[in-house]
Protein backbone atom coordinates (compact mmCIF):
# COMPACT_ATOMS: atom_id res chain seq x y z
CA UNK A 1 84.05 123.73 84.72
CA UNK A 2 83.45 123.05 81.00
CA UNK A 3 81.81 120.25 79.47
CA UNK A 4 84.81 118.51 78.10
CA UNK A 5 86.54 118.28 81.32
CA UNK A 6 83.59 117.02 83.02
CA UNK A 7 83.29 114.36 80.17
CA UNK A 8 86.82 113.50 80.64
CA UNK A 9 86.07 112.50 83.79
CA UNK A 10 87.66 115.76 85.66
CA UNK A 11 85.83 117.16 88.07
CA UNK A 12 86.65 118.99 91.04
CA UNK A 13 86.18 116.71 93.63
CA UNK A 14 88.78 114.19 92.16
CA UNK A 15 91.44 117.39 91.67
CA UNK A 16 90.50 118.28 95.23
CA UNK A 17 91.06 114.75 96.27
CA UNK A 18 94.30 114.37 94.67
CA UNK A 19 95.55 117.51 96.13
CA UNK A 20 94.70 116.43 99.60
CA UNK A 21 96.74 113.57 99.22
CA UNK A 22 99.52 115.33 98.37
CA UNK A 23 99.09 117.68 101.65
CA UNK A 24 98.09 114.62 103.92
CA UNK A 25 100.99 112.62 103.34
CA UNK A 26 102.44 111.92 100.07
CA UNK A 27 104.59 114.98 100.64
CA UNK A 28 104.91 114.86 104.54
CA UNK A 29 103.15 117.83 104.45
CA UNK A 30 99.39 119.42 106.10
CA UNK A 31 97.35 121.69 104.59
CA UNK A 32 96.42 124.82 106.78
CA UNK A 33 93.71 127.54 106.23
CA UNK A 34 93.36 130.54 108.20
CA UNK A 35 90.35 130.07 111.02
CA UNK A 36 87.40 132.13 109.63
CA UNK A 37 88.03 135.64 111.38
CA UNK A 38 91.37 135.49 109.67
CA UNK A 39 90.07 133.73 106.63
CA UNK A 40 87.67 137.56 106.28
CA UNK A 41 90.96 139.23 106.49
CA UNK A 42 92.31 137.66 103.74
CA UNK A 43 89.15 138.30 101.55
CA UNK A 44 89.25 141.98 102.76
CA UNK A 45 93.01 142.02 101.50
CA UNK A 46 91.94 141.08 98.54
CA UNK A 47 87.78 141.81 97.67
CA UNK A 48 87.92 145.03 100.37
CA UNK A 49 87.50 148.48 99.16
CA UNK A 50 90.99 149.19 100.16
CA UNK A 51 91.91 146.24 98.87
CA UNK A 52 94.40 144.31 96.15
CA UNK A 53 91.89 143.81 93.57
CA UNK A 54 91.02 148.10 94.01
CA UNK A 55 94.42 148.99 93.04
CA UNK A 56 96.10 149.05 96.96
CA UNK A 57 99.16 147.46 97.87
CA UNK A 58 99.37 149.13 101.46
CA UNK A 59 97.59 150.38 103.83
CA UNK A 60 94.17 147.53 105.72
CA UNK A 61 94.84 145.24 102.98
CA UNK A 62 98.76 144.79 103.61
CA UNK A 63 97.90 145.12 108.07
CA UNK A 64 94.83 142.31 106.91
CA UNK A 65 96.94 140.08 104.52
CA UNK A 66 100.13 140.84 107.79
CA UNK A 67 97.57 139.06 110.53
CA UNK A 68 96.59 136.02 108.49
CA UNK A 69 101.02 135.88 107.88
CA UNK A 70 100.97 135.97 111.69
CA UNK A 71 98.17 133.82 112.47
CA UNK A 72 99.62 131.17 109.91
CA UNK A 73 103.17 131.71 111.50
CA UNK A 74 101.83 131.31 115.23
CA UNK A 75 100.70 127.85 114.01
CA UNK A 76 104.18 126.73 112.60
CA UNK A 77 103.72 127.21 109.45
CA UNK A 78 106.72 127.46 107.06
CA UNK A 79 105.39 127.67 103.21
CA UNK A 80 102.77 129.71 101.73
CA UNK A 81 100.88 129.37 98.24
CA UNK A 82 99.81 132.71 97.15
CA UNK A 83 97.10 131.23 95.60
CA UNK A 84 95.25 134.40 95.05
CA UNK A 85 97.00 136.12 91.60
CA UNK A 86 97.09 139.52 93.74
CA UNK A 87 98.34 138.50 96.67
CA UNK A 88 102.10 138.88 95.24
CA UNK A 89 101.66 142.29 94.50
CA UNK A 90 100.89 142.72 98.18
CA UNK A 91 103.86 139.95 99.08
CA UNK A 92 106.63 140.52 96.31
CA UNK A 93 109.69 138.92 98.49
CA UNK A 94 110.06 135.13 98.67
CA UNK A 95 110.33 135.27 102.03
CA UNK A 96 107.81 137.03 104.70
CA UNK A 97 109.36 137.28 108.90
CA UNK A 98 106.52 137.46 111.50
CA UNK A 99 106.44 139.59 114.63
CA UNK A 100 108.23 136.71 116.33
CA UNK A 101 110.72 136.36 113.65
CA UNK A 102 109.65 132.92 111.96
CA UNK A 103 110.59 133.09 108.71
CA UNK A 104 107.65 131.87 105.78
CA UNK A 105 108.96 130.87 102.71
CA UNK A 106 105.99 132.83 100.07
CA UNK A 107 105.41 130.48 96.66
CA UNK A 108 103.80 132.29 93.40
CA UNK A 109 102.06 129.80 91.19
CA UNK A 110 102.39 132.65 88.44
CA UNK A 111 106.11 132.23 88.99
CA UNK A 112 106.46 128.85 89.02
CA UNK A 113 103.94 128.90 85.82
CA UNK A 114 106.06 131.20 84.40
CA UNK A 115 109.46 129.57 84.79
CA UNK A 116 107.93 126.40 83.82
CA UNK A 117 106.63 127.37 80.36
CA UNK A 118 110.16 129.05 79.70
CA UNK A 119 111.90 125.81 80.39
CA UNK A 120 109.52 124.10 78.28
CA UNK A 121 109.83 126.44 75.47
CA UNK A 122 113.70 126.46 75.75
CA UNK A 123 113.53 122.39 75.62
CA UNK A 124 114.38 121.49 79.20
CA UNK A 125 113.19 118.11 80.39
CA UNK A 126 112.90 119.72 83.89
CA UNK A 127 113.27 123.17 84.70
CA UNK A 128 115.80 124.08 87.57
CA UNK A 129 114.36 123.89 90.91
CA UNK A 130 115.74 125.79 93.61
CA UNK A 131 117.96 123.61 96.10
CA UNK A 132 115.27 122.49 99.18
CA UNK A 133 112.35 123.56 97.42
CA UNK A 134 109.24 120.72 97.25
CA UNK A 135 108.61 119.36 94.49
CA UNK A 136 105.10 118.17 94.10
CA UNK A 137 104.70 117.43 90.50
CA UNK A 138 105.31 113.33 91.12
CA UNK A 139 102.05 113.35 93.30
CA UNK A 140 99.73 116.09 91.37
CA UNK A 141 100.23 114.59 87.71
């Protein structure tokens, strides 16, 4: 983290915090990590040999990146944050079914990024937001 953050008084706990208080309540929502055999999986989707990050989009690092989906799905989960900037490449749809057919809704910080600095460019005050989506910006800012 660089100096001038730090001196600002940002640091990573206090992000961290604020983030957790978003996922423990302000939003009605929990946060949910894989356990740590599927946590590996994830890293071996992305760090592997085979994986993202070594030019593969199928293959062990789409069946590895497929069982944390299903492990995540078996718990109830309904949204995912990408927040690895390969993972879309292995996840391009917006929407990832499990086995069981549960439905996950996938969200790409890039994207939202993306669309956000295009509505700022073009003037918006807010940038459209898709009907249903969550809209956390109230509780991170």
């Amino acid at each position: 983290m660089s100096r001038s953050l730090v001196s600002a008084g940002v640091s990573r706990r206090s992000t961290w915090a604020r983030w957790q208080a978003v996922c423990t309540g302000a939003q009605g929502l929990r946060q949910v990590l894989p356990g740590p055999a599927l946590q590996n999986r994830v890293m071996n989707a992305i760090y592997g040999e085979a994986g993202v990050k070594a030019g593969f989009v199928s293959g062990q690092c789409m069946d590895d990146i497929c069982a944390a989906l299903e492990g995540l799905a078996e718990e109830g989960i309904d949204v995912v944050i990408l927040g690895c900037t390969e993972l879309p490449l292995l996840l391009p749809g917006a929407q990832w079914l499990s086995a069981g057919g549960r439905a996950i809704t996938l969200v790409d910080p890039a994207d939202i990024l993306a669309k956000r600095c295009v509505a700022y460019a073009m003037g918006a005050v807010e940038p459209e937001v898709e009907s249903g989506a969550p809209h956390l910006d109230d509780a991170l800012y």
